[in-house]
C-alpha atoms as a PDB file:
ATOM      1  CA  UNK A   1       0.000   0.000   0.000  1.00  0.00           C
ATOM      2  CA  UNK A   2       2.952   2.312   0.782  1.00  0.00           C
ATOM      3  CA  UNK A   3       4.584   1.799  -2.276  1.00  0.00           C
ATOM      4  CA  UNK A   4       1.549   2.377  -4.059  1.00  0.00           C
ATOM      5  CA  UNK A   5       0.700   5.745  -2.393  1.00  0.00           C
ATOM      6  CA  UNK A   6       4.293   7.126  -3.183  1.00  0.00           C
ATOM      7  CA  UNK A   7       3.813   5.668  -6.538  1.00  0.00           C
ATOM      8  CA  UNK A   8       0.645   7.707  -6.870  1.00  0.00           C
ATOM      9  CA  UNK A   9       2.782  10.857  -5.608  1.00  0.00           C
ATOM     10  CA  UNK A  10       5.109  10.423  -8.164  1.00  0.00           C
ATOM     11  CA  UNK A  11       2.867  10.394 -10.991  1.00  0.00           C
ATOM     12  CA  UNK A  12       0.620  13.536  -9.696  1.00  0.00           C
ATOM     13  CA  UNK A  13       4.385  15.422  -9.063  1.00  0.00           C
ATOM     14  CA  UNK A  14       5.062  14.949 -12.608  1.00  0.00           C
ATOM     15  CA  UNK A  15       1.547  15.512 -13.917  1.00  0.00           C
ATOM     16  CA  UNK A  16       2.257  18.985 -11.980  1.00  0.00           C
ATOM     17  CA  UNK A  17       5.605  19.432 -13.102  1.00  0.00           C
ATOM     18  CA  UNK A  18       4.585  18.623 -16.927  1.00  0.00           C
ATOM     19  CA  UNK A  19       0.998  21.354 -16.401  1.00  0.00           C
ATOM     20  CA  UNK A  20       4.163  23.868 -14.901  1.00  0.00           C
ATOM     21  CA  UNK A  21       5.916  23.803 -17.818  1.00  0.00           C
ATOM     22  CA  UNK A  22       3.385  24.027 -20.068  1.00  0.00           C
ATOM     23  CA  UNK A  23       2.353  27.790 -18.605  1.00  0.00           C
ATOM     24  CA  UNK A  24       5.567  28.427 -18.561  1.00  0.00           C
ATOM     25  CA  UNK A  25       6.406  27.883 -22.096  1.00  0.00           C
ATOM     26  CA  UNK A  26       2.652  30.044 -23.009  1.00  0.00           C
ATOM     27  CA  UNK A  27       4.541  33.162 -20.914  1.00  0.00           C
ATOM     28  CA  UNK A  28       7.602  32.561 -22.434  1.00  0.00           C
ATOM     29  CA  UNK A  29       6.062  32.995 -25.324  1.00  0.00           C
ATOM     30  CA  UNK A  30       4.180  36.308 -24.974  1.00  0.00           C
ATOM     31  CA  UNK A  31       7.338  37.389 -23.273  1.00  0.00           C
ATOM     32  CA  UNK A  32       9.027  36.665 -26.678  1.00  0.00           C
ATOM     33  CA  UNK A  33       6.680  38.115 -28.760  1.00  0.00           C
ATOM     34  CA  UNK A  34       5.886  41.498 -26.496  1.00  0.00           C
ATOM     35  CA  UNK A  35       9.935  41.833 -26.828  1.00  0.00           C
ATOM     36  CA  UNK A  36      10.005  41.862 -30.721  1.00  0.00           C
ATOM     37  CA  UNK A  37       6.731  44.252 -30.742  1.00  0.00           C
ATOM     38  CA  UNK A  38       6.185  45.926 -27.415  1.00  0.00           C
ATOM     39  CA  UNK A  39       8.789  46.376 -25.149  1.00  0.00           C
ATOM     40  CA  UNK A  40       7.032  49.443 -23.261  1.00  0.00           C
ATOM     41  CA  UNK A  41       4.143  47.034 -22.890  1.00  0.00           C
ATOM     42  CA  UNK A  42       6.225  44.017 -21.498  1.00  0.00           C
ATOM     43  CA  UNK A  43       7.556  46.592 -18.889  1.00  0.00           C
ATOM     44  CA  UNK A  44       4.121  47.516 -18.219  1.00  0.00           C
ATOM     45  CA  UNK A  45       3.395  44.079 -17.760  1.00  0.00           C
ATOM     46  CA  UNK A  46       6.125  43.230 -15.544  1.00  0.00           C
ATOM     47  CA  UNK A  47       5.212  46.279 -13.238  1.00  0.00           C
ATOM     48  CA  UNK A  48       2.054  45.236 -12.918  1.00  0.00           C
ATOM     49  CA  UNK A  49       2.909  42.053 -11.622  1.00  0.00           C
ATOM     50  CA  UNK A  50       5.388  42.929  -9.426  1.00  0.00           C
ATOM     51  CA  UNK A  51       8.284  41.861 -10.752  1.00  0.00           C
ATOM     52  CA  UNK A  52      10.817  43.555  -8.920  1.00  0.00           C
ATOM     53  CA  UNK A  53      13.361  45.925 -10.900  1.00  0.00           C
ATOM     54  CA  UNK A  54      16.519  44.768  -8.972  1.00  0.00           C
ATOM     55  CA  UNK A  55      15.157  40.768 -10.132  1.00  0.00           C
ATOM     56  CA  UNK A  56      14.731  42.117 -13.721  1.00  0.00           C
ATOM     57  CA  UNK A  57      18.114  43.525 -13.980  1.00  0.00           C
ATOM     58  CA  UNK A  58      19.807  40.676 -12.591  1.00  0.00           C
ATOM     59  CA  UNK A  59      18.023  38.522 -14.939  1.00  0.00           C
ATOM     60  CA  UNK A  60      18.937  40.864 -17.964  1.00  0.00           C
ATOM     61  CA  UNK A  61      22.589  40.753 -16.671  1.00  0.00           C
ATOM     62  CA  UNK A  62      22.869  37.110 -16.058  1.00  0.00           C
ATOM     63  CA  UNK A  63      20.653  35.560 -19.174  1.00  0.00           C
ATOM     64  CA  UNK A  64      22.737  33.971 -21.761  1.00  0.00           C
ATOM     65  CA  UNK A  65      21.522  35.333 -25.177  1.00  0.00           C
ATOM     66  CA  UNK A  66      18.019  33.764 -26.383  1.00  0.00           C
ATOM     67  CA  UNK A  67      17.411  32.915 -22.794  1.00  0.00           C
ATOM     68  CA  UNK A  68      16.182  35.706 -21.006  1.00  0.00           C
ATOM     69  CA  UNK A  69      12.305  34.832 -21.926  1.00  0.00           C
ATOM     70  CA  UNK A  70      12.651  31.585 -20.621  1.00  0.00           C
ATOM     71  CA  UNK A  71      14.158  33.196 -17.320  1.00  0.00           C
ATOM     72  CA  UNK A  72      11.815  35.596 -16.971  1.00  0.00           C
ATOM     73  CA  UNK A  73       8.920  33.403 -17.461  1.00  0.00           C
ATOM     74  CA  UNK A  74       9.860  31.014 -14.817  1.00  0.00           C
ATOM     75  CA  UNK A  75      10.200  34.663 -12.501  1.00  0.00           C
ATOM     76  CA  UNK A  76       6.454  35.629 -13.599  1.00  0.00           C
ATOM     77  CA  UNK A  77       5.737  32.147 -12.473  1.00  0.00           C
ATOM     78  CA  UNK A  78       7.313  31.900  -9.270  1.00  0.00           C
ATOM     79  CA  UNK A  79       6.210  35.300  -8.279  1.00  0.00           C
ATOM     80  CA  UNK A  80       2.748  34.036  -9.249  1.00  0.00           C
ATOM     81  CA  UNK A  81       2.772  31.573  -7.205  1.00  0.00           C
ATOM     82  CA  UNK A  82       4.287  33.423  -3.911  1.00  0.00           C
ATOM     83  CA  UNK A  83       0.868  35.472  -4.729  1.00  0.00           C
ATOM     84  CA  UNK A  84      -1.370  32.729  -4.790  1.00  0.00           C
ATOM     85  CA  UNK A  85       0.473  31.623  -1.573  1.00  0.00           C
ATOM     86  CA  UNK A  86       0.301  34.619   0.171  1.00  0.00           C
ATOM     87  CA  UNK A  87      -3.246  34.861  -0.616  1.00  0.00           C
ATOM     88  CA  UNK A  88      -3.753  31.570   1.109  1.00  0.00           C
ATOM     89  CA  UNK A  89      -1.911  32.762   4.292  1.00  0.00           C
ATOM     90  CA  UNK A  90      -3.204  35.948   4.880  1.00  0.00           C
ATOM     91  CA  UNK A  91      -7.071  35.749   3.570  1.00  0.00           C
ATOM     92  CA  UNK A  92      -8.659  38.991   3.426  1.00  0.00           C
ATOM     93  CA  UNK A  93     -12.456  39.414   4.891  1.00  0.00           C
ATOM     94  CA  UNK A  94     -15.543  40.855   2.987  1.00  0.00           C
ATOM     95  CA  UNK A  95     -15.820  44.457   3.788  1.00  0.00           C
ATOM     96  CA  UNK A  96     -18.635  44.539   6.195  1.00  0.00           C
ATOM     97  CA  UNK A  97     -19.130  48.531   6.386  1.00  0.00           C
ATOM     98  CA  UNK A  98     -22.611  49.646   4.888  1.00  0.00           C
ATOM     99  CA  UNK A  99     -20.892  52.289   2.897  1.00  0.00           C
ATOM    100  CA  UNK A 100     -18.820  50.274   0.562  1.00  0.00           C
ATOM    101  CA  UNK A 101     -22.099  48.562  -0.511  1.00  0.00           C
ATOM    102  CA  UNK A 102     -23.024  48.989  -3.965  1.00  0.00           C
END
């Protein structure tokens, strides 16, 4: 049973893994194709979800040539994530004052 239950981990770990890298290649993607027509829009982008400017420029410096997209779409994804994470951790309650009804 043991063996079957970390057998069954495995699988859904790499059934993760495989979704992972399939969003990953999709921002990758519209990173490569905002830096070819928009770069003022892929900075927009990037601002808006909080990339950090001191992560950008290290990835910039460090990025091998043709390898910056893939970088920086494995950053949006990460940071995505911490997001998703810290909305878990810190949940935020329905505003319960009458005058933010609609």
């Amino acid at each position: 049973m043991a063996y079957e239950q970390e057998r069954f981990n495995q699988e859904m770990q790499l059934r993760v893994n495989e979704a992972e890298e399939a969003y990953i290649d999709r921002i990758r993607e519209r990173i490569e194709e905002l830096q070819a027509n928009d770069i003022n829009l892929l900075f927009s982008y990037l601002y808006r979800l909080d990339i950090e400017e001191g992560r950008l420029k290290e990835l910039i410096q460090r990025s091998f040539a043709g390898h910056f997209a893939d970088e920086l779409a494995r950053e949006i994804w990460q940071r995505q994530k911490q997001r998703l994470q810290h909305k878990k951790d810190w949940p935020v309650p329905p505003v319960s004052d009458k005058e933010w009804e609609l």
